[in-house]
C-alpha atoms as a PDB file:
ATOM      1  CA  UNK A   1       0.140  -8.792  -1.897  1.00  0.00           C
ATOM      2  CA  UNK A   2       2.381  -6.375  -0.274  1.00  0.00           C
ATOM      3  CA  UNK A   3       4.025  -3.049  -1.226  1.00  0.00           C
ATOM      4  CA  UNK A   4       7.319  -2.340  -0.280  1.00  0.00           C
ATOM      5  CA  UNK A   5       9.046   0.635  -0.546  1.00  0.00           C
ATOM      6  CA  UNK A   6      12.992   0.356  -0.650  1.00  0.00           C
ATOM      7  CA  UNK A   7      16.560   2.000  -1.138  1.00  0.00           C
ATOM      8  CA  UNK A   8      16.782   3.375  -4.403  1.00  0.00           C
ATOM      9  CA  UNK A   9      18.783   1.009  -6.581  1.00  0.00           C
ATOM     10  CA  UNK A  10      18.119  -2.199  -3.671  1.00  0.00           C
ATOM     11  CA  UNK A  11      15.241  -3.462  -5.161  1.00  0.00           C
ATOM     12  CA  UNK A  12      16.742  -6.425  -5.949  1.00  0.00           C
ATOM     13  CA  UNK A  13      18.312  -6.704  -2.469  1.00  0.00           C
ATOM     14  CA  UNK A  14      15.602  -5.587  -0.903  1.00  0.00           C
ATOM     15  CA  UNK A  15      13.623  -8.827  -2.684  1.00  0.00           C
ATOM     16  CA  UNK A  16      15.281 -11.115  -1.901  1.00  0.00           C
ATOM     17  CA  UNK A  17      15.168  -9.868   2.040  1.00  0.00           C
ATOM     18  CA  UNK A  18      10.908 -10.380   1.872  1.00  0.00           C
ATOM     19  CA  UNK A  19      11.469 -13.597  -0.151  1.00  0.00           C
ATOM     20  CA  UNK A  20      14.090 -14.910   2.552  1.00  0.00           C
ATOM     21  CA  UNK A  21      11.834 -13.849   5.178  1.00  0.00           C
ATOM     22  CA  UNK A  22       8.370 -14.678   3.574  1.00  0.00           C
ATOM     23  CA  UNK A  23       9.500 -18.462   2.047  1.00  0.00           C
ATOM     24  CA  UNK A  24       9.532 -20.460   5.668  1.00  0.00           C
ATOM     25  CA  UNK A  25       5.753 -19.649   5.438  1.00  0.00           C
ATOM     26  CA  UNK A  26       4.831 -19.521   1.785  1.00  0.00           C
ATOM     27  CA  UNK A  27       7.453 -21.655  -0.293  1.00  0.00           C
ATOM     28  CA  UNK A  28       5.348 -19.877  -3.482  1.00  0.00           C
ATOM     29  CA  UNK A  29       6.097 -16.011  -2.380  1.00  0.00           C
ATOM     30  CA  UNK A  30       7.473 -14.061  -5.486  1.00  0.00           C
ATOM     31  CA  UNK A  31       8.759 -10.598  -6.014  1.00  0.00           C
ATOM     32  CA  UNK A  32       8.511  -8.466  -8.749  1.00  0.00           C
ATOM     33  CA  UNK A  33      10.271  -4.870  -9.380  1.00  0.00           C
ATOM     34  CA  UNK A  34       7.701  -2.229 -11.054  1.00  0.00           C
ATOM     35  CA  UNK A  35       8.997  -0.383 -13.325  1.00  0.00           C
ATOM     36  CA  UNK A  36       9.167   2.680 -11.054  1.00  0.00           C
ATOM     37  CA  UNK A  37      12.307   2.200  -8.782  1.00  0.00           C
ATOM     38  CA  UNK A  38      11.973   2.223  -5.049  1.00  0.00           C
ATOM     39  CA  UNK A  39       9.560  -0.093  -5.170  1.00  0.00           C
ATOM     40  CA  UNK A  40       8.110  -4.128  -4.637  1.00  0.00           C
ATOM     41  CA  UNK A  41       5.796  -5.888  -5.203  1.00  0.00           C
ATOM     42  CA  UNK A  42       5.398  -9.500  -3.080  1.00  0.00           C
ATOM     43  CA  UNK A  43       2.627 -11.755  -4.079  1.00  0.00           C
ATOM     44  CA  UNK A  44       1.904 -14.657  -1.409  1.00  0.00           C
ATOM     45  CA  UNK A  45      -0.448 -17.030  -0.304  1.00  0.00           C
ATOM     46  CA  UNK A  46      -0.076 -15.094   3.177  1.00  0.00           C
ATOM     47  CA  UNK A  47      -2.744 -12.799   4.822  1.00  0.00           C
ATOM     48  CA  UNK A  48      -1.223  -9.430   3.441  1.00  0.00           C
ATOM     49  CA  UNK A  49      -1.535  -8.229   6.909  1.00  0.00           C
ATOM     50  CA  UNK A  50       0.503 -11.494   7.975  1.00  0.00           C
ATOM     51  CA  UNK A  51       3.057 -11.219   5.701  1.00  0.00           C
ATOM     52  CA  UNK A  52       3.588  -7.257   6.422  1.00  0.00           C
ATOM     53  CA  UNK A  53       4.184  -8.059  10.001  1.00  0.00           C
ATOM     54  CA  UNK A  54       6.605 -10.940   9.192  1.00  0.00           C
ATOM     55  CA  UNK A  55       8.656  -8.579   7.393  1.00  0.00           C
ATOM     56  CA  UNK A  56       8.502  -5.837   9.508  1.00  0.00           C
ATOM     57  CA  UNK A  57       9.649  -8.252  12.465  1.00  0.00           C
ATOM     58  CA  UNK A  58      12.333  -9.301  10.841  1.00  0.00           C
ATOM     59  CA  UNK A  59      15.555  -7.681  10.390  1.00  0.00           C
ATOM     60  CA  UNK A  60      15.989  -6.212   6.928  1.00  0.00           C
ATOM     61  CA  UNK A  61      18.290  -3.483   5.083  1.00  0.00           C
ATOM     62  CA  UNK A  62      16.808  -1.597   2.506  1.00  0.00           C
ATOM     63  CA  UNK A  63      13.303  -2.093   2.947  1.00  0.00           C
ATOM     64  CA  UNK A  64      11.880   1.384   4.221  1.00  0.00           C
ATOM     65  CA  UNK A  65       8.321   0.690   4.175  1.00  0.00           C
ATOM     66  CA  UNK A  66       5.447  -2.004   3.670  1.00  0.00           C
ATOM     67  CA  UNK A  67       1.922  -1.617   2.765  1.00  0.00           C
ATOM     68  CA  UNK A  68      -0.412  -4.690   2.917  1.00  0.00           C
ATOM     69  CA  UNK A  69      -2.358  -4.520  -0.357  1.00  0.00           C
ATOM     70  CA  UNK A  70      -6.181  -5.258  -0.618  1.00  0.00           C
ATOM     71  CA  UNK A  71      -6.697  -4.808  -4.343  1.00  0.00           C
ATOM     72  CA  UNK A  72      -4.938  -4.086  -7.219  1.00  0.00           C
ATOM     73  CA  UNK A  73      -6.941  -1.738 -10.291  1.00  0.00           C
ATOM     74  CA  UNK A  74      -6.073  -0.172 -13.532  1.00  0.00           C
ATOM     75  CA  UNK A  75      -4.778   3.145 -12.954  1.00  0.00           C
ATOM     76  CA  UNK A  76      -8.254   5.483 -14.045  1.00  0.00           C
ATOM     77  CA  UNK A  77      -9.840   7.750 -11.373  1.00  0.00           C
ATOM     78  CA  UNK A  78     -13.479   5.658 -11.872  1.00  0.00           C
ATOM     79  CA  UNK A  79     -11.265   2.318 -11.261  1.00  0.00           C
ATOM     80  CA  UNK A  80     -10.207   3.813  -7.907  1.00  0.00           C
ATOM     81  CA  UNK A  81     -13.030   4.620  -6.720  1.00  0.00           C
ATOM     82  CA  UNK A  82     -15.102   1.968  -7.133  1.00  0.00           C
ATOM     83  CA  UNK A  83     -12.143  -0.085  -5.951  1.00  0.00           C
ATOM     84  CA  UNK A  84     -12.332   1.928  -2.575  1.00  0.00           C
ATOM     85  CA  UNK A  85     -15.854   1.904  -2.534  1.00  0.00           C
ATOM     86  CA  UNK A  86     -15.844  -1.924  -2.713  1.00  0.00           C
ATOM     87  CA  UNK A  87     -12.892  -2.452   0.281  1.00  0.00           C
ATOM     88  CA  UNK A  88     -14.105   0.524   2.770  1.00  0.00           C
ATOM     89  CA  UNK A  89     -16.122  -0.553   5.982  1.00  0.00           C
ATOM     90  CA  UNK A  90     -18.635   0.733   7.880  1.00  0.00           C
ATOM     91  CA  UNK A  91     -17.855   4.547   9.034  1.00  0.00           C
ATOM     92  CA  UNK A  92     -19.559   3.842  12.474  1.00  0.00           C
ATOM     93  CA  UNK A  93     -18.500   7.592  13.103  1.00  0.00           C
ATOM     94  CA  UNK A  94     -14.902   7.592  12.329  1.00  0.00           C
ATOM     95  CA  UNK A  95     -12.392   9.266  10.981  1.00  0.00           C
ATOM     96  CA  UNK A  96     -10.383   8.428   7.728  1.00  0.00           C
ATOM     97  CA  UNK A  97      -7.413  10.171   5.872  1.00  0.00           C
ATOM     98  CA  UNK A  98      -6.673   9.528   2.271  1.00  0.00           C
ATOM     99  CA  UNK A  99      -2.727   8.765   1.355  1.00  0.00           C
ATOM    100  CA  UNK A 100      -1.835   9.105  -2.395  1.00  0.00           C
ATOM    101  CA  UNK A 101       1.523   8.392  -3.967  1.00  0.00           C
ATOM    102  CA  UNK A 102       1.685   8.846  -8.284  1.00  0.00           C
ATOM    103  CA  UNK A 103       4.458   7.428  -9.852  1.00  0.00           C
ATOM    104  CA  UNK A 104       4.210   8.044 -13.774  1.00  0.00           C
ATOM    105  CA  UNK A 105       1.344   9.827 -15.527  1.00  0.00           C
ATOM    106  CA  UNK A 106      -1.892   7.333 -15.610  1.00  0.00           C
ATOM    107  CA  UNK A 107      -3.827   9.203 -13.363  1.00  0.00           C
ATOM    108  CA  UNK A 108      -3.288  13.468 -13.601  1.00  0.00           C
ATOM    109  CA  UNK A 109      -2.544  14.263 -10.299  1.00  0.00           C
ATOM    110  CA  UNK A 110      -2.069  12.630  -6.490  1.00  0.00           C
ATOM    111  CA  UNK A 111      -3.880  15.813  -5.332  1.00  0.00           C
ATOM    112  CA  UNK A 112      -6.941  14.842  -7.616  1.00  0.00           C
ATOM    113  CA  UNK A 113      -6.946  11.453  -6.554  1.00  0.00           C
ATOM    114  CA  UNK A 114      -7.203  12.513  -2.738  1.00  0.00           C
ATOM    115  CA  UNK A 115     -10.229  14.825  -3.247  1.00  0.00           C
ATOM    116  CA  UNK A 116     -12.162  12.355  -5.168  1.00  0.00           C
ATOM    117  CA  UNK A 117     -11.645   9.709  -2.832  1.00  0.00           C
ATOM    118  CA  UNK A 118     -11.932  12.141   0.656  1.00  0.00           C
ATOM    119  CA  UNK A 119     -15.397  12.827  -0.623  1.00  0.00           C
ATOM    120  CA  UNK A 120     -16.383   9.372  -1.277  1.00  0.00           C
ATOM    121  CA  UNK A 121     -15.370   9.137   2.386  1.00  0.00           C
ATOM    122  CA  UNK A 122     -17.663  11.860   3.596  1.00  0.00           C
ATOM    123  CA  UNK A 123     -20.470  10.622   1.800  1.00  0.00           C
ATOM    124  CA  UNK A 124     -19.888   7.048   3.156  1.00  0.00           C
ATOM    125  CA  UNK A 125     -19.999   9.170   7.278  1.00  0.00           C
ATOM    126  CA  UNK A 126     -16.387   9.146   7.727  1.00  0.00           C
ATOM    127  CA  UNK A 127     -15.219  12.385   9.516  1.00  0.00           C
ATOM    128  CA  UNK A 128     -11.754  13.660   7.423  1.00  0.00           C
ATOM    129  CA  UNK A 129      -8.863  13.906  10.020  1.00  0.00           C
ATOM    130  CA  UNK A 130      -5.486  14.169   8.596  1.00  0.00           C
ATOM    131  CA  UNK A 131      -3.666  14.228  11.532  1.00  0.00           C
ATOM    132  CA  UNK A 132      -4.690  11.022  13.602  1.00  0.00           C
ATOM    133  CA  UNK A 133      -7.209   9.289  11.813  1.00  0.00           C
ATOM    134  CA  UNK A 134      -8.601   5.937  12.626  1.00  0.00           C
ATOM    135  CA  UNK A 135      -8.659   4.683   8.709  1.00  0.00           C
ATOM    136  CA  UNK A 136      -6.123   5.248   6.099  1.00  0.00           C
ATOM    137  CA  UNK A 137      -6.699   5.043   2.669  1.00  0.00           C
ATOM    138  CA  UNK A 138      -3.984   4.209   1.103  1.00  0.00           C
ATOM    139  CA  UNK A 139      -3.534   4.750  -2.605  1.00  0.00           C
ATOM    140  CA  UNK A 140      -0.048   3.246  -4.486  1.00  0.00           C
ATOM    141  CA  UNK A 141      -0.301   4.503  -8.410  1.00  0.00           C
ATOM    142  CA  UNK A 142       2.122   2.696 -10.014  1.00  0.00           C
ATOM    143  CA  UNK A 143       1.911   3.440 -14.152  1.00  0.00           C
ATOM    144  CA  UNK A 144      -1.033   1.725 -15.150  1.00  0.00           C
ATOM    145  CA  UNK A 145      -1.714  -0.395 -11.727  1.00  0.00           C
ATOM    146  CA  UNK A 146      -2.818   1.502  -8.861  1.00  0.00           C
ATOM    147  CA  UNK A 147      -2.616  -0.541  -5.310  1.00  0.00           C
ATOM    148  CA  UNK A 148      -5.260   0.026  -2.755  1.00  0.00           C
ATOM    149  CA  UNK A 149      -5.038  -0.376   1.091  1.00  0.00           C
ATOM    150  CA  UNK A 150      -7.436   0.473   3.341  1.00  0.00           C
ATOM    151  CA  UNK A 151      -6.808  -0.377   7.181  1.00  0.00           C
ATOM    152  CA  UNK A 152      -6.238   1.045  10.483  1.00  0.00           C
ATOM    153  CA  UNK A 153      -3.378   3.329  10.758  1.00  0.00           C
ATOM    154  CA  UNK A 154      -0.982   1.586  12.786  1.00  0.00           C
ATOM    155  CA  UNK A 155      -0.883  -1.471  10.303  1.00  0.00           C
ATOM    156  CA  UNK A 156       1.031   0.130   7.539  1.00  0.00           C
ATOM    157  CA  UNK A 157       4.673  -0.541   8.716  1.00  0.00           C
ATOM    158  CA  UNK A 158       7.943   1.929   8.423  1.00  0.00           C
ATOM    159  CA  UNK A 159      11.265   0.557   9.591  1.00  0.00           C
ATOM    160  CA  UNK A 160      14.892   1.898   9.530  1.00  0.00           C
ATOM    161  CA  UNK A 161      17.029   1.484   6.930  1.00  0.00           C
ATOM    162  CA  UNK A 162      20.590   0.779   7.260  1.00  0.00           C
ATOM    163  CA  UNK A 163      21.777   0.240   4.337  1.00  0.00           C
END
C-alpha cells in the first residue's frame, strides 16, 4: 500500500494519476478515498517502496506527498505499538524520529502517540534526533485505521503540486 496525500477536493483526480501511473505495472492497483479528505489510499501488488518511486517519478498534479505503507492497524495506542514494535529493525546505534498525523478522534492525541512510540524507540537503542534522523517512524491515523511506515528518511517522497 501507499499513502498519498493530495489537493484538497482532488482526491479523485489525484487517483486516478497513481492508478494511470501504477496500472502498466500492476493491472490490479486500486484506489480508495478515506473518509478524511486530502488523502489515498493505493493498494498494489507492487513493492510499496516501488510503487512510491513510480509515482514520485512521474509527473502528477495534485498529489503532494506519498508514504510507502508497511502495515495497516486499528486505530488504539496498544495496536500501534505493537505494530511498530513488529516492523522496526535493528537500532545498530541510530537515530530515529517519530512522525504522527491524527485525522478524527480514535486515538486522543498525535502528541501522545509520538511519546509512546519515541520511547519504544529508546528502549529498542535508537538515539531520538528530530532534526536529521536516520529512521522515520511514520504514523498515518486515519479514523479507525492507523498506517505505519517505518524507513529511512529520504524514502518518503514530497513533490510539487501544480494544480
Amino acid at each position: 500500500m501507499v499513502l498519498l496525500t493530495v489537493a484538497y477536493g482532488k482526491e479523485d483526480a489525484a487517483a486516478t494519476e497513481a492508478l494511470d501511473i501504477l496500472m502498466p505495472h500492476d493491472p490490479n492497483s486500486s484506489a480508495e478515498r478515506p473518509a478524511f479528505g486530502g488523502l489515498v489510499l493505493v493498494t498494489t501488488a507492487l513493492d510499496q517502496d516501488v510503487a512510491a518511486g513510480h509515482i514520485f517519478d512521474a509527473p502528477t498534479s495534485f498529489i503532494r506527498s506519498i508514504s510507502p505503507v508497511d502495515i495497516i492497524v486499528k486505530s488504539d495506542i496498544r495496536s500501534i505499538m505493537e505494530a511498530v514494535g513488529g516492523c522496526l529493525p535493528a537500532a545498530t546505534g541510530g537515530t530515529a524520529a517519530v512522525r504522527c498525523a491524527r485525522r478524527g478522534r480514535a486515538v486522543a492525541s498525535s502528541l501522545e502517540v509520538e511519546r509512546a512510540v519515541g520511547n519504544l524507540l529508546l528502549r529498542a537503542g535508537y538515539r531520538i534526533d528530530l532534526t536529521d534522523p536516520s529512521t522515520v517512524v511514520r504514523i498515518d491515523i486515519i479514523g479507525e485505521r492507523t498506517a505505519i511506515s517505518i524507513r529511512q528518511h529520504d524514502r518518503f517522497f514530497k513533490k510539487g503540486v501544480q494544480g
